[in-house]
PDB file of N, CA and C in Angstrom:
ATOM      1  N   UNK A   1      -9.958  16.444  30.822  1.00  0.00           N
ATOM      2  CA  UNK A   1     -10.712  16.502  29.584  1.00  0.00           C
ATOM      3  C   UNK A   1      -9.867  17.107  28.457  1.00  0.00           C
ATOM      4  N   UNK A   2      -9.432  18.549  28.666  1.00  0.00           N
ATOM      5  CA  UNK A   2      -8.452  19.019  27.917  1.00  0.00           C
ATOM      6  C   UNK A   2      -6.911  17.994  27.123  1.00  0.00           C
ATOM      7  N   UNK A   3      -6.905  16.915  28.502  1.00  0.00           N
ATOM      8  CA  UNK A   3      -5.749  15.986  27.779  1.00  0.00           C
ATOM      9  C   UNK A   3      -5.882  14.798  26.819  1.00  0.00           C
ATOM     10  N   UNK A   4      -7.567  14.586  27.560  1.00  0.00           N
ATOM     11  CA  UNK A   4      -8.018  13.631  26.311  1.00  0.00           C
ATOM     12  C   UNK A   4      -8.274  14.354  25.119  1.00  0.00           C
ATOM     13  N   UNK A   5      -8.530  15.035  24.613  1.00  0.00           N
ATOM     14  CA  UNK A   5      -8.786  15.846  23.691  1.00  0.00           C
ATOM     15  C   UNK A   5      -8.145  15.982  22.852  1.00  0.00           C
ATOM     16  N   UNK A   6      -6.698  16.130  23.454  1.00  0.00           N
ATOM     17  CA  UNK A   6      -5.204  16.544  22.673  1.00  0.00           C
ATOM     18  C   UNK A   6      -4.691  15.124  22.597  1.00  0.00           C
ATOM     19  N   UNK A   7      -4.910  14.483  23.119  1.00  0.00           N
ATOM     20  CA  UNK A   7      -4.246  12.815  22.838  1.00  0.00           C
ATOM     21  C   UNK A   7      -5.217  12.390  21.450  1.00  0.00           C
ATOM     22  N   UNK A   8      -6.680  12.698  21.484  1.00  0.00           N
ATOM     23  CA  UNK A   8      -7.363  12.082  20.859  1.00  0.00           C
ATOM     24  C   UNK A   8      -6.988  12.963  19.219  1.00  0.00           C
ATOM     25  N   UNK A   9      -6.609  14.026  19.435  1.00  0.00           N
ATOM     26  CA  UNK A   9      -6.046  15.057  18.085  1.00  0.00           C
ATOM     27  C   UNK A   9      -5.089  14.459  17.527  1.00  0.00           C
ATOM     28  N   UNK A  10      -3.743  14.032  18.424  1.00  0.00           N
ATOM     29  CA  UNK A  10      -2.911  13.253  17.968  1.00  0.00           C
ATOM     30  C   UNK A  10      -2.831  12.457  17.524  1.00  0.00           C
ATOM     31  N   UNK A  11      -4.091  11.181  17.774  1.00  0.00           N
ATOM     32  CA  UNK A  11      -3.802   9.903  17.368  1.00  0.00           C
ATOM     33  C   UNK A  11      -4.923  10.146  15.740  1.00  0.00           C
ATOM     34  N   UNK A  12      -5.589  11.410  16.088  1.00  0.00           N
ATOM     35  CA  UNK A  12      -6.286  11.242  14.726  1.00  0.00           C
ATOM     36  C   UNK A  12      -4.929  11.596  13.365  1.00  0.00           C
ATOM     37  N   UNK A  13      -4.514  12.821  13.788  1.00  0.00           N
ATOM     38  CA  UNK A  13      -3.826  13.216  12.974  1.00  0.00           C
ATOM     39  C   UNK A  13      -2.555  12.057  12.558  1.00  0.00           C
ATOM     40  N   UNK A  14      -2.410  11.270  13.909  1.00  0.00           N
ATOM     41  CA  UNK A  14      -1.097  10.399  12.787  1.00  0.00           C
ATOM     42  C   UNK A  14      -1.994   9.301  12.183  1.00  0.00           C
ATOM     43  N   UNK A  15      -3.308   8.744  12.126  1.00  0.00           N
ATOM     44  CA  UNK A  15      -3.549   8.114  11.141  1.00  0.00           C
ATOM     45  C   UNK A  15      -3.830   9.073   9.936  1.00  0.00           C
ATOM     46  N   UNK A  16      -4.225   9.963  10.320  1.00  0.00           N
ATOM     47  CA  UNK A  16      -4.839  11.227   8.692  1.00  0.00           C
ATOM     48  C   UNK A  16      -3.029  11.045   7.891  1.00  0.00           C
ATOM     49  N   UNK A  17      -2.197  10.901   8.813  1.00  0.00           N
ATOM     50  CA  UNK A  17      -0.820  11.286   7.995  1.00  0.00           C
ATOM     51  C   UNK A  17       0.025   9.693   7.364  1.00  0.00           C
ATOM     52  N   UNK A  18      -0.802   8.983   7.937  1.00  0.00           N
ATOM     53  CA  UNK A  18      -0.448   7.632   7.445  1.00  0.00           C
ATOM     54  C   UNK A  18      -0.789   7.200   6.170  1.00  0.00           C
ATOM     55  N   UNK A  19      -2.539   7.542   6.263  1.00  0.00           N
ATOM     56  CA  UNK A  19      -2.373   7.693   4.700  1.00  0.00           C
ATOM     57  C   UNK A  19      -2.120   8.522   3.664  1.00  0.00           C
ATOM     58  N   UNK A  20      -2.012   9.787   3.908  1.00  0.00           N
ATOM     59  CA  UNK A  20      -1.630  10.679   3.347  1.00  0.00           C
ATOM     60  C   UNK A  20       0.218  10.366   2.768  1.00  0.00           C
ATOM     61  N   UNK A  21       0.702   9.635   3.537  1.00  0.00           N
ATOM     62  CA  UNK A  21       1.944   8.816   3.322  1.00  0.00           C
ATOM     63  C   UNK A  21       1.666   7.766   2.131  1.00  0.00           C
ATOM     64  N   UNK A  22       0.461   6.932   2.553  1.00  0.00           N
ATOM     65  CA  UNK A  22       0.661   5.967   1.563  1.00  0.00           C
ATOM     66  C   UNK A  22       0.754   5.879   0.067  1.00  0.00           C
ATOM     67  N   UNK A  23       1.048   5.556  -0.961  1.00  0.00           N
ATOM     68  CA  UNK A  23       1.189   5.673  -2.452  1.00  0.00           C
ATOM     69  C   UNK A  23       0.858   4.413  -3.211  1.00  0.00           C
ATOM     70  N   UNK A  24       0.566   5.024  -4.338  1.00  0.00           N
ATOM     71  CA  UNK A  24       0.092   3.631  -5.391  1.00  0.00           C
ATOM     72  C   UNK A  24       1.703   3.433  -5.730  1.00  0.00           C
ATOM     73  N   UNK A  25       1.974   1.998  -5.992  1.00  0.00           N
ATOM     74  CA  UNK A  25       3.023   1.543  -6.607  1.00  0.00           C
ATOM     75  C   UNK A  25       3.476   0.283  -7.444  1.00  0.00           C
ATOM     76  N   UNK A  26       4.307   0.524  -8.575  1.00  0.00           N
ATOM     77  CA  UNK A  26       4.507   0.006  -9.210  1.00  0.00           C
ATOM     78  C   UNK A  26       5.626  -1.494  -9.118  1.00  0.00           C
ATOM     79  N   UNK A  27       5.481  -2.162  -9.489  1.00  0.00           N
ATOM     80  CA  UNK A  27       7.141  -3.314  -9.124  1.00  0.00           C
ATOM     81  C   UNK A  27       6.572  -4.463 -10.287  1.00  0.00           C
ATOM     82  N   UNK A  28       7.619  -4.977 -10.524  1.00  0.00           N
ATOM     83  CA  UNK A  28       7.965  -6.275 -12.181  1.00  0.00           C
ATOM     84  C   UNK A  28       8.651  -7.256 -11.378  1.00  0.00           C
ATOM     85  N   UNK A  29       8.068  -8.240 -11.107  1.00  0.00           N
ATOM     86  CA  UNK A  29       8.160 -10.135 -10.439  1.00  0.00           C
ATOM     87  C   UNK A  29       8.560 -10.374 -11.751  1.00  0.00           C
ATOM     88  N   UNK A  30       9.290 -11.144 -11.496  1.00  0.00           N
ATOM     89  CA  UNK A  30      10.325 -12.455 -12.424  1.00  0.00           C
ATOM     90  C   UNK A  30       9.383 -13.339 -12.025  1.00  0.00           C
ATOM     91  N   UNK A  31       8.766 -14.397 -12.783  1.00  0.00           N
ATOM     92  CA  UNK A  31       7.666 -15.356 -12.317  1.00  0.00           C
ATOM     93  C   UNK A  31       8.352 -16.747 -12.676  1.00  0.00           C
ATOM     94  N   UNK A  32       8.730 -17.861 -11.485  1.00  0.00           N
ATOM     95  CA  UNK A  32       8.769 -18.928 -12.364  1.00  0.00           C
ATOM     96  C   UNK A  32       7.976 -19.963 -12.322  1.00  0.00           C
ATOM     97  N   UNK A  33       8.500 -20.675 -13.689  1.00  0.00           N
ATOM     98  CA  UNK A  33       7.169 -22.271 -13.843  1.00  0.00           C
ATOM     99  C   UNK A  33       6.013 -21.944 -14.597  1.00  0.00           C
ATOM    100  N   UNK A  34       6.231 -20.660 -15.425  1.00  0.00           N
ATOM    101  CA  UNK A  34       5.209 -20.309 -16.118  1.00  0.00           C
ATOM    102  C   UNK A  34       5.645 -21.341 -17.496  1.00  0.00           C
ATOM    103  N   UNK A  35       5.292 -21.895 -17.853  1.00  0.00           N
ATOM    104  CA  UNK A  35       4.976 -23.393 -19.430  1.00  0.00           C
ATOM    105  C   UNK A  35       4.297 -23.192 -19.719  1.00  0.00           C
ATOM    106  N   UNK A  36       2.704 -22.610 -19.523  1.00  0.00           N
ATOM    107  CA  UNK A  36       1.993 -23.022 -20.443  1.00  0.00           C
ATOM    108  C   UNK A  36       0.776 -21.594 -20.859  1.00  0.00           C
ATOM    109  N   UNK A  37      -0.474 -21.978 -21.818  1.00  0.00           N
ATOM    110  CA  UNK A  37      -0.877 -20.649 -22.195  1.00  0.00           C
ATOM    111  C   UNK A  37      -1.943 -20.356 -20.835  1.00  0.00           C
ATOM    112  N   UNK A  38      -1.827 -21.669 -19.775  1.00  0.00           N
ATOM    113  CA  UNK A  38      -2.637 -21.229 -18.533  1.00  0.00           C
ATOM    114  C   UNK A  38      -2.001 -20.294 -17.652  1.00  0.00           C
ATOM    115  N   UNK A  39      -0.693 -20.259 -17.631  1.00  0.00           N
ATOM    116  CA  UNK A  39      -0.078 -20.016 -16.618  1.00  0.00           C
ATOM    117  C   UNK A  39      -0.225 -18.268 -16.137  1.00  0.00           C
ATOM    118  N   UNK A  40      -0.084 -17.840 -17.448  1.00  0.00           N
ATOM    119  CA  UNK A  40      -0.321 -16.225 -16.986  1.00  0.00           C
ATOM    120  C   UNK A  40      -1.956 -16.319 -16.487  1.00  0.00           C
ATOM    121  N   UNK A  41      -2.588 -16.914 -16.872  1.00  0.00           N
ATOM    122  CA  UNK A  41      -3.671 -16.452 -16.256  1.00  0.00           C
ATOM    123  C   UNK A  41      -4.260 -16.787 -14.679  1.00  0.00           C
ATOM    124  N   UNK A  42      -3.388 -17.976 -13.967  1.00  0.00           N
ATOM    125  CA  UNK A  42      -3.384 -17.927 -12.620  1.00  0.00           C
ATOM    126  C   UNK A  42      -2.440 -17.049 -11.814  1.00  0.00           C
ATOM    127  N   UNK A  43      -1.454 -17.229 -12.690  1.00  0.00           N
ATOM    128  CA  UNK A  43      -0.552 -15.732 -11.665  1.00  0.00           C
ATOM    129  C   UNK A  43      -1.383 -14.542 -11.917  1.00  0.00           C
ATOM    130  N   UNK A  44      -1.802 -14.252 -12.578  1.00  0.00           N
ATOM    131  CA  UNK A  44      -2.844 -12.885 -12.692  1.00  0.00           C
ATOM    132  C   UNK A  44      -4.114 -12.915 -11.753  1.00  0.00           C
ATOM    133  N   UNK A  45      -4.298 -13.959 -11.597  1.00  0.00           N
ATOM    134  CA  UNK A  45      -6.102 -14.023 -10.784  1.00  0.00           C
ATOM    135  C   UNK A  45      -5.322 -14.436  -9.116  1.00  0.00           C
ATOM    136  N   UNK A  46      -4.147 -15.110  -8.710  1.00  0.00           N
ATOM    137  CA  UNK A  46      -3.587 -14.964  -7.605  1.00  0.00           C
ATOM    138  C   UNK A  46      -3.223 -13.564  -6.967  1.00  0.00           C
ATOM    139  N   UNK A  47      -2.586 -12.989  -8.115  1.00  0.00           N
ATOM    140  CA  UNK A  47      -1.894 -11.803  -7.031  1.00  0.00           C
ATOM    141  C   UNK A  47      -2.965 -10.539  -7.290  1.00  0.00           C
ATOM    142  N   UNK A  48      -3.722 -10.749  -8.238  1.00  0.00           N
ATOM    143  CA  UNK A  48      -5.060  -9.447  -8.347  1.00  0.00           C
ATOM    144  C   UNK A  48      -6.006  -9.846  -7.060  1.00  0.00           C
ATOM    145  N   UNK A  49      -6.115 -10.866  -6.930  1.00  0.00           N
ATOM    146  CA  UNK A  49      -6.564 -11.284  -5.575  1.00  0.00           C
ATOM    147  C   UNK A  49      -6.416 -10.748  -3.382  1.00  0.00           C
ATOM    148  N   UNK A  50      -5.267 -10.375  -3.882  1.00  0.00           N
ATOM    149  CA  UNK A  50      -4.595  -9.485  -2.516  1.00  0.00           C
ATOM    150  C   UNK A  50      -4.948  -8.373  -2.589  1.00  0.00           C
ATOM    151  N   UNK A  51      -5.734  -8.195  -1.738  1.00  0.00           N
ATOM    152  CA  UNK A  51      -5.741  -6.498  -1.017  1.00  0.00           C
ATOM    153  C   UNK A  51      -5.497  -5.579  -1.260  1.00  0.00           C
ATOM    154  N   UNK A  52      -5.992  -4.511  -2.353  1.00  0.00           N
ATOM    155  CA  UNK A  52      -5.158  -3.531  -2.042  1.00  0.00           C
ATOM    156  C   UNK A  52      -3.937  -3.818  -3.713  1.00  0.00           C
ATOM    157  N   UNK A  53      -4.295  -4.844  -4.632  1.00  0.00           N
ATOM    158  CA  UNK A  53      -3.804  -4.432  -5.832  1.00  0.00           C
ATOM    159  C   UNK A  53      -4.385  -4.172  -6.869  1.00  0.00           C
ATOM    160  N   UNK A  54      -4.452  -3.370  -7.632  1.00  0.00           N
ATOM    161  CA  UNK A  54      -4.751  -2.219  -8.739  1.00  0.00           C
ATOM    162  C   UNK A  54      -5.397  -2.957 -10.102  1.00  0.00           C
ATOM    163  N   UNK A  55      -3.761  -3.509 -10.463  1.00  0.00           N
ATOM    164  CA  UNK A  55      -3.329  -4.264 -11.418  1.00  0.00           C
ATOM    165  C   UNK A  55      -2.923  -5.131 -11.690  1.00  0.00           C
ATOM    166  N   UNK A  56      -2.577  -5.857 -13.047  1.00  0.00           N
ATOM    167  CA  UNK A  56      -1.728  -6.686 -12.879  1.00  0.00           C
ATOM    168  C   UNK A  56      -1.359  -7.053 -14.504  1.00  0.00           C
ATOM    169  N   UNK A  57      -0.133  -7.408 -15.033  1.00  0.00           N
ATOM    170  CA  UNK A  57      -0.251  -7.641 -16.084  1.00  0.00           C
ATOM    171  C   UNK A  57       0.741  -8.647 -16.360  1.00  0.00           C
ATOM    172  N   UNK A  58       0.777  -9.355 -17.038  1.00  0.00           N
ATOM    173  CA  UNK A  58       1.315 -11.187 -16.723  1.00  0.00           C
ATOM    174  C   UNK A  58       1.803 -10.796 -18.526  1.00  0.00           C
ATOM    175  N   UNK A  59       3.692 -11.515 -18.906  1.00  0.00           N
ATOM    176  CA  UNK A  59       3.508 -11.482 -19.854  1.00  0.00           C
ATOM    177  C   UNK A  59       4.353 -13.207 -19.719  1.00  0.00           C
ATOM    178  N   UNK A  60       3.552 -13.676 -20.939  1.00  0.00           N
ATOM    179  CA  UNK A  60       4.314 -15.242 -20.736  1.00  0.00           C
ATOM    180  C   UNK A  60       5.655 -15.178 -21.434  1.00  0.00           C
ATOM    181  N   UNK A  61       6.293 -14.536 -22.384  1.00  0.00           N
ATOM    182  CA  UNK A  61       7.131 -14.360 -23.332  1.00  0.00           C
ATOM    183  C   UNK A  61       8.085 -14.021 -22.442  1.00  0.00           C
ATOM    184  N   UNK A  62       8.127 -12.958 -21.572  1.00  0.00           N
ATOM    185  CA  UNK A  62       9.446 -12.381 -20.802  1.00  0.00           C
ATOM    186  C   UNK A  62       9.264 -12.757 -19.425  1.00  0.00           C
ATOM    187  N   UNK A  63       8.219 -14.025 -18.659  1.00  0.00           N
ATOM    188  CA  UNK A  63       7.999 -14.731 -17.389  1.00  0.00           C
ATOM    189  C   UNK A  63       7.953 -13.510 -16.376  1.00  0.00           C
ATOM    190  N   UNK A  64       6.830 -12.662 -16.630  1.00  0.00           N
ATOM    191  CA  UNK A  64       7.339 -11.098 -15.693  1.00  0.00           C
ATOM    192  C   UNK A  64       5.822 -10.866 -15.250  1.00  0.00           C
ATOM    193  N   UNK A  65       5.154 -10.127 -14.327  1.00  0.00           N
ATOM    194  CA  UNK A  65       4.233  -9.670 -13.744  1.00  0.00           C
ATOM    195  C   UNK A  65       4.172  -8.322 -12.968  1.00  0.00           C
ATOM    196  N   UNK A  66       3.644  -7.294 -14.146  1.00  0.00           N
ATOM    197  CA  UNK A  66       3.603  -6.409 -13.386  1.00  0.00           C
ATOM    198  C   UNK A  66       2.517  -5.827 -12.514  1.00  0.00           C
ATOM    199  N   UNK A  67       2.691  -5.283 -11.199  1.00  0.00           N
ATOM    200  CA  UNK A  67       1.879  -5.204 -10.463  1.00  0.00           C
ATOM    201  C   UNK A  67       1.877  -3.706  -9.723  1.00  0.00           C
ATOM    202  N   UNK A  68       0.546  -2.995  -9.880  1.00  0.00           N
ATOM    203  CA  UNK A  68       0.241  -1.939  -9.865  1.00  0.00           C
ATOM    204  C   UNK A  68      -0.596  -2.158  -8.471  1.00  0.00           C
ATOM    205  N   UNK A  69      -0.046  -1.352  -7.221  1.00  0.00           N
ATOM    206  CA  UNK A  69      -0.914  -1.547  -5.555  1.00  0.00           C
ATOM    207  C   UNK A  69      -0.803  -0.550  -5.107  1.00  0.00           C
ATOM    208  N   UNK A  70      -1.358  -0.193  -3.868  1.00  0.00           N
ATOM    209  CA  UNK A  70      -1.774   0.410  -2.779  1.00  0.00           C
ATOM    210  C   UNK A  70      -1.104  -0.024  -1.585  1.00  0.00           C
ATOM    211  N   UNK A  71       0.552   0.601  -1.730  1.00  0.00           N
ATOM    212  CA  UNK A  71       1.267   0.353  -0.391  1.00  0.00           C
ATOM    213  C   UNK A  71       0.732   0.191   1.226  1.00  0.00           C
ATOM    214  N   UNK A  72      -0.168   1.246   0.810  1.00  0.00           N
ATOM    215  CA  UNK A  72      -0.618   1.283   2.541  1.00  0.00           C
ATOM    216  C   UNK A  72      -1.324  -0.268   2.456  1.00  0.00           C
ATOM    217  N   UNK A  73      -2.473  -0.822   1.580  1.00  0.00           N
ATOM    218  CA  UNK A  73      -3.202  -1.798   2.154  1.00  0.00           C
ATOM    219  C   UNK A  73      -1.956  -3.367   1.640  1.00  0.00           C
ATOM    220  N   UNK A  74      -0.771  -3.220   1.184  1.00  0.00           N
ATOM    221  CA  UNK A  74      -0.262  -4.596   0.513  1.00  0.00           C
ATOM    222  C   UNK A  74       1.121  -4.275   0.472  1.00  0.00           C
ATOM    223  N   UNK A  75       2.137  -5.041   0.292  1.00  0.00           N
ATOM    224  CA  UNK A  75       2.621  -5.318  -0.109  1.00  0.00           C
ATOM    225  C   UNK A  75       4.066  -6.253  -1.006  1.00  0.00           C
ATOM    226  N   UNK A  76       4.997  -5.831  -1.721  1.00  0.00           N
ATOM    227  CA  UNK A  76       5.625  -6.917  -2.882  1.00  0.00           C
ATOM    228  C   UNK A  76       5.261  -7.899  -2.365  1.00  0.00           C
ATOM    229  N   UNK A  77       6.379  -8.450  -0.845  1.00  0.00           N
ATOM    230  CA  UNK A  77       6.306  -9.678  -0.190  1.00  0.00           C
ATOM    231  C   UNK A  77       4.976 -10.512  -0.066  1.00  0.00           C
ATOM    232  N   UNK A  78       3.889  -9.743  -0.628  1.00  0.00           N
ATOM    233  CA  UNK A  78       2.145 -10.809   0.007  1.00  0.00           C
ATOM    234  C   UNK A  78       1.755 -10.754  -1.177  1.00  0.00           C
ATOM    235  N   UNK A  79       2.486 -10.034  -2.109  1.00  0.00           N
ATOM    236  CA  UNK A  79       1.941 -10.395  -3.921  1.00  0.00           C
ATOM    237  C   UNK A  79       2.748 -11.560  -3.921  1.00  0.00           C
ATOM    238  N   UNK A  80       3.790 -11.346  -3.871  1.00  0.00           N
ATOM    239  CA  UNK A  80       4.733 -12.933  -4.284  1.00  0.00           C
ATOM    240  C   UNK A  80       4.460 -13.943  -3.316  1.00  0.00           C
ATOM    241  N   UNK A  81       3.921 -13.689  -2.474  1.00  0.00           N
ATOM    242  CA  UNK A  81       3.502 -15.050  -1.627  1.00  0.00           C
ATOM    243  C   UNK A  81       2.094 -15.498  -2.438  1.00  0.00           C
ATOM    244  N   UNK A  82       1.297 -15.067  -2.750  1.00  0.00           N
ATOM    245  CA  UNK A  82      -0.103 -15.302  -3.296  1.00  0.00           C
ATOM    246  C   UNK A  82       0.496 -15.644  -4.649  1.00  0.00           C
ATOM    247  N   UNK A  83       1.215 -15.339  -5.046  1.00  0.00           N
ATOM    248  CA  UNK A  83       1.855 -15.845  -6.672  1.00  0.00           C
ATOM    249  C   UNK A  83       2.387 -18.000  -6.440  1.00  0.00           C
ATOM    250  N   UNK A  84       3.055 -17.700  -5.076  1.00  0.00           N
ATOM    251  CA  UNK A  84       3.851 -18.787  -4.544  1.00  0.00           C
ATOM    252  C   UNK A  84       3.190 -19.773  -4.405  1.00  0.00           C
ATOM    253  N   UNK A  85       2.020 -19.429  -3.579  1.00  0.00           N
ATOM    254  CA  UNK A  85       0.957 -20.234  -2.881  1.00  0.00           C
ATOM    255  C   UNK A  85       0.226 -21.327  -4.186  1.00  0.00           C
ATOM    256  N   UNK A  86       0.152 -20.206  -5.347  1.00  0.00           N
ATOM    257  CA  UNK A  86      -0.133 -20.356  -6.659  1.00  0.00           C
ATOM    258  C   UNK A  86       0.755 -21.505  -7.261  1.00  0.00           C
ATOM    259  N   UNK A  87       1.837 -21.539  -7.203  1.00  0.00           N
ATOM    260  CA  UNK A  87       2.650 -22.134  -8.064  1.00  0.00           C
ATOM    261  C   UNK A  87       3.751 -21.821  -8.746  1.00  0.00           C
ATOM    262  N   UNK A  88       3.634 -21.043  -8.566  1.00  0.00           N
ATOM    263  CA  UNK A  88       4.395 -19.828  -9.321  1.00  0.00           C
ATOM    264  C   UNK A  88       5.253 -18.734  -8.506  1.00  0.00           C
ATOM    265  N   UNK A  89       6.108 -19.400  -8.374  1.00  0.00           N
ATOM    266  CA  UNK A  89       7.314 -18.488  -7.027  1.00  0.00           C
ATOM    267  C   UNK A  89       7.764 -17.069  -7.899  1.00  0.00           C
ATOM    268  N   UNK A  90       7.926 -15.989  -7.313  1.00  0.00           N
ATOM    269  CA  UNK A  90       7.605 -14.580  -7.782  1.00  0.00           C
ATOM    270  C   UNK A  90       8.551 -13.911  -7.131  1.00  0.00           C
ATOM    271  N   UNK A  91       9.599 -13.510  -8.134  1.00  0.00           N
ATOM    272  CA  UNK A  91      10.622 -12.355  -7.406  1.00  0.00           C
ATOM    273  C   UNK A  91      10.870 -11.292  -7.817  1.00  0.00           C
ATOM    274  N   UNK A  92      11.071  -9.692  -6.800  1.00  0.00           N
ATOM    275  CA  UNK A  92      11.105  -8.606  -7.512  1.00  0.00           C
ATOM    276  C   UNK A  92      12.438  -8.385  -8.372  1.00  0.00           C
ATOM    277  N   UNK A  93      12.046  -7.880  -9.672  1.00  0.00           N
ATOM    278  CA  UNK A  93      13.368  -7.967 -10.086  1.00  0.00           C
ATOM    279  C   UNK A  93      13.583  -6.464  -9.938  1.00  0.00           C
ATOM    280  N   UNK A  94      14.988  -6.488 -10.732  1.00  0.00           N
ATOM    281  CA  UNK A  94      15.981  -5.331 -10.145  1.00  0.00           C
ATOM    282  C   UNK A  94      15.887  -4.181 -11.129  1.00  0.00           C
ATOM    283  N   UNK A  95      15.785  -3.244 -10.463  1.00  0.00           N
ATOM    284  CA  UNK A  95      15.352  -1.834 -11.942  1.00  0.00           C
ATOM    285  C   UNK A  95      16.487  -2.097 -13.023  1.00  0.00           C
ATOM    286  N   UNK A  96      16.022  -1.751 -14.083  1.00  0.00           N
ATOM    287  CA  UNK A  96      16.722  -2.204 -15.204  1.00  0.00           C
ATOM    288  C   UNK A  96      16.860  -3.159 -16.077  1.00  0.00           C
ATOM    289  N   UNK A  97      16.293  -4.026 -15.208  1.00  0.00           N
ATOM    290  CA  UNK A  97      17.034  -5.923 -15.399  1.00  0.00           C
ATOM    291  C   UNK A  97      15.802  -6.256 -16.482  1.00  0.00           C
TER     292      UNK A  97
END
């Protein structure tokens, strides 16, 4: 009894520390095939669509999407796939760029 007890402490505490790990986060997709004044608005309703994202803010002028999530429940790779799926192939770009 005593060992279930202490197994069952453990497995609570590493999920309590999993999320206590997890963080909101920020990242800017390079979006392409955006042409027209529709276009930001399906890459926006695709990747706001996934699990676990915040935000999202689509600019058509600089083909960019920024996306504000919840690491623990998502992430980049299943925003840019839901961008993809969309039409609109989605890559993280590089700090700075």
């Amino acid at each position: 009894m005593k060992k279930r007890l202490s197994v069952l402490a453990l497995i609570a505490s590493m999920m309590t520390a999993s999320t206590a790990l997890a963080a909101e986060r920020t990242v800017t997709f390079a979006v392409d095939n955006m042409t027209c004044a529709s276009c930001p608005y399906i890459v926006k309703t695709s990747m706001a669509a996934v699990s676990g994202v915040a935000n999202v803010t689509v600019s058509f002028k600089a083909k960019t999407a920024t996306v504000t999530f919840d690491d623990a429940r998502t992430n980049a790779d299943t925003i840019a796939a839901a961008s993809m799926n969309a039409g609109y192939p989605a890559h993280l770009r590089q700090q700075g760029s």
